[in-house]
Protein backbone atom coordinates (compact mmCIF):
# COMPACT_ATOMS: atom_id res chain seq x y z
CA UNK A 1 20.66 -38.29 -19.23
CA UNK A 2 21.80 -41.06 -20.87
CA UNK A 3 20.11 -43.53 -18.39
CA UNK A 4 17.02 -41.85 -18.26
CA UNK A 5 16.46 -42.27 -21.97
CA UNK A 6 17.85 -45.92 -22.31
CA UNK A 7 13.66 -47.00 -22.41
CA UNK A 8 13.34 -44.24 -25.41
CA UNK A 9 13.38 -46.18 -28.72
CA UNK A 10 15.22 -42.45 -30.57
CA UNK A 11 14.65 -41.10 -33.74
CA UNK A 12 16.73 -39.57 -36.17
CA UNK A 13 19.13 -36.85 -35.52
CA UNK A 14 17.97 -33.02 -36.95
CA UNK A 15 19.45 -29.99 -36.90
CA UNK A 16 20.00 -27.08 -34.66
CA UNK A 17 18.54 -24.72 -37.36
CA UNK A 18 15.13 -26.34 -37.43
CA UNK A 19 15.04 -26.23 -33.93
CA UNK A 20 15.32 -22.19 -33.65
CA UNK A 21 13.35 -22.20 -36.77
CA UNK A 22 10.71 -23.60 -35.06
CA UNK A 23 10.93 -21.72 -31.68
CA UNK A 24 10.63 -18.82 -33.85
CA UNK A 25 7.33 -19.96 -35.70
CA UNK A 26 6.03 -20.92 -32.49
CA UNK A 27 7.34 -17.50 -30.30
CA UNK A 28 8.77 -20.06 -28.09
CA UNK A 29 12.11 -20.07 -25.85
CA UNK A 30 12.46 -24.34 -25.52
CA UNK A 31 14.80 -25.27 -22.44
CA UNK A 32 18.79 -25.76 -23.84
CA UNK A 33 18.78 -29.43 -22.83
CA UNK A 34 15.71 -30.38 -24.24
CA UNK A 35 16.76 -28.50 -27.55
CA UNK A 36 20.54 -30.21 -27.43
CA UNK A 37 18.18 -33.99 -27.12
CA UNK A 38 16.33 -33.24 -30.09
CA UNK A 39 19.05 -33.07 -32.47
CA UNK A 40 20.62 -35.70 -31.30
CA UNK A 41 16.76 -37.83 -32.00
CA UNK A 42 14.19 -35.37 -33.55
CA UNK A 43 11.40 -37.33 -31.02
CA UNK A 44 11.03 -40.75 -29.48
CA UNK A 45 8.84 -43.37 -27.72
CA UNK A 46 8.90 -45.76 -24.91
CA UNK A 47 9.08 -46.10 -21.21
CA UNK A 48 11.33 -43.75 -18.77
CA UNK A 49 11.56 -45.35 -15.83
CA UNK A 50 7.66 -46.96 -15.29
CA UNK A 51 6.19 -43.91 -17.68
CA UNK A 52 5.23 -44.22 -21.13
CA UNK A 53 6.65 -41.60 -23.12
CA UNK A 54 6.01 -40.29 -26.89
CA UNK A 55 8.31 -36.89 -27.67
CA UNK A 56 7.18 -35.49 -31.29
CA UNK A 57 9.51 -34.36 -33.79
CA UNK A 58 10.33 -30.86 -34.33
CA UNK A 59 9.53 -30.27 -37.96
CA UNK A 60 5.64 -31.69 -36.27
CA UNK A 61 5.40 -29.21 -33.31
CA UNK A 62 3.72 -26.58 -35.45
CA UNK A 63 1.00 -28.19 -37.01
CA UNK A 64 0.70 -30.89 -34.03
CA UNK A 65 -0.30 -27.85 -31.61
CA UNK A 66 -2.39 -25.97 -34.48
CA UNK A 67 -4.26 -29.18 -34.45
CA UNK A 68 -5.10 -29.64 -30.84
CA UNK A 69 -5.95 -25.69 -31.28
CA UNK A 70 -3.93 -25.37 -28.37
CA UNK A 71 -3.89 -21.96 -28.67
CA UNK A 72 -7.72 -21.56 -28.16
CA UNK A 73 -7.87 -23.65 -25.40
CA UNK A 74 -4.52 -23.07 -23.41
CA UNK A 75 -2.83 -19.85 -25.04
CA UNK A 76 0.99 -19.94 -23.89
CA UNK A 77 1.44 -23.90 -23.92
CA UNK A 78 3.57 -25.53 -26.36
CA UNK A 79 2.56 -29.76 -26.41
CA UNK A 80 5.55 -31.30 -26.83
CA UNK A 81 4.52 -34.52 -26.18
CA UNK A 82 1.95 -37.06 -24.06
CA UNK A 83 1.73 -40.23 -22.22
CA UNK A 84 0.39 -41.79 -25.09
CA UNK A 85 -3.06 -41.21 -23.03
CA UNK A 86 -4.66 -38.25 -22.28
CA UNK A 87 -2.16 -36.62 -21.13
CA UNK A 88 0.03 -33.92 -22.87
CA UNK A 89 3.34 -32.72 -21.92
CA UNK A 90 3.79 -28.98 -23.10
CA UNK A 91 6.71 -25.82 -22.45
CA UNK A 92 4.54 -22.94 -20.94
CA UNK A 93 5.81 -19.80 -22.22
CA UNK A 94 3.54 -17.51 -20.48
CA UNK A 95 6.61 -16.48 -18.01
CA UNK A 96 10.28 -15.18 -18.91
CA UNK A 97 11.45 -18.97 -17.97
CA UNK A 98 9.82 -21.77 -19.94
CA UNK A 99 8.59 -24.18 -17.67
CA UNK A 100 7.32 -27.99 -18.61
CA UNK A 101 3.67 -29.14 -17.49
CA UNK A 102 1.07 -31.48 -17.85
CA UNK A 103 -1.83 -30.47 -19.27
CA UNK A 104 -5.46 -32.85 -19.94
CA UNK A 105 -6.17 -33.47 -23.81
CA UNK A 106 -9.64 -33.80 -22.90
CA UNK A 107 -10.77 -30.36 -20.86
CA UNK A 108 -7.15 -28.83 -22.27
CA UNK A 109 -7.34 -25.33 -20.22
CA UNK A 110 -4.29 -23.39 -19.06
CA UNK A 111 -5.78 -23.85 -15.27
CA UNK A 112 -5.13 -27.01 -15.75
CA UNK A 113 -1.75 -27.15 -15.77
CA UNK A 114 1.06 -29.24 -13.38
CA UNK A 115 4.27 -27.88 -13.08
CA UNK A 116 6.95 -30.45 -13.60
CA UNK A 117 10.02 -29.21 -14.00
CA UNK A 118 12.48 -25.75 -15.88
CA UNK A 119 14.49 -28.37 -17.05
CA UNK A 120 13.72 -31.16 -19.93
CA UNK A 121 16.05 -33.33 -17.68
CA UNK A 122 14.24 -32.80 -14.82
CA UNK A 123 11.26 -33.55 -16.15
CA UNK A 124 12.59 -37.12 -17.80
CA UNK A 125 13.92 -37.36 -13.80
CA UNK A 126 10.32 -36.62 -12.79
CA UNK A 127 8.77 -39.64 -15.41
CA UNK A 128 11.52 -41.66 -14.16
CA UNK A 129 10.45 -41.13 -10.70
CA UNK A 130 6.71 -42.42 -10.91
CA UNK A 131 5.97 -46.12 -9.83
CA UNK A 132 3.59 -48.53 -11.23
């Protein structure tokens, strides 16, 4: 993983607690590697490969995804994170295994999704995968 984050300016480490904490706010199940990144650097921004990439913190999660009323609009997703654009990266947790998607900001509806990966380092070997 190590080179697929060496783009990532990190943040600060957190702990596991706030981590289930949150999964439990949020009735989530977040993939084990993506849960095992965020303490080590509770979010981050920069490139991954070509691919822009800003990961929010986990103490913001809650009231990030309460703002985009994510819940309204695409009832099961989880953002997580974008593209810095319009494009938000989110855990579905509509299905026993949480997957990770894209989903529009703009037109945000759960038929909108793209399946990316089960695995948060698949889907930073996905971003790393995209050209120019």
């Amino acid at each position: 993983m190590n080179n697929l984050i060496n783009g990532l300016e990190l943040n600060s480490p957190t702990n596991m607690n706030l981590v289930l904490e949150t999964e439990s706010k949020l009735g989530a199940k977040f993939p084990n590697d993506y849960k095992e990144f965020i303490v080590q650097s509770n979010g981050a921004e920069g490139t991954v490969g070509n691919a822009y990439l800003q990961l929010w913190a986990i103490d913001e999660l809650v009231e990030l995804n309460e703002g985009y009323a994510v819940k309204e609009f695409a009832d099961g997703l989880i953002i997580f994170g974008s593209d810095g654009g319009g494009t938000a990266y989110s855990f579905d947790t509509r299905y026993e295994k949480t997957t990770i998607v894209e989903v529009p900001f703009i037109g945000m509806d759960i038929d909108e999704i793209t399946i990316r990966s089960d695995t948060f380092t698949g889907f930073l070997k996905y971003l790393a995968s995209l050209s120019d």
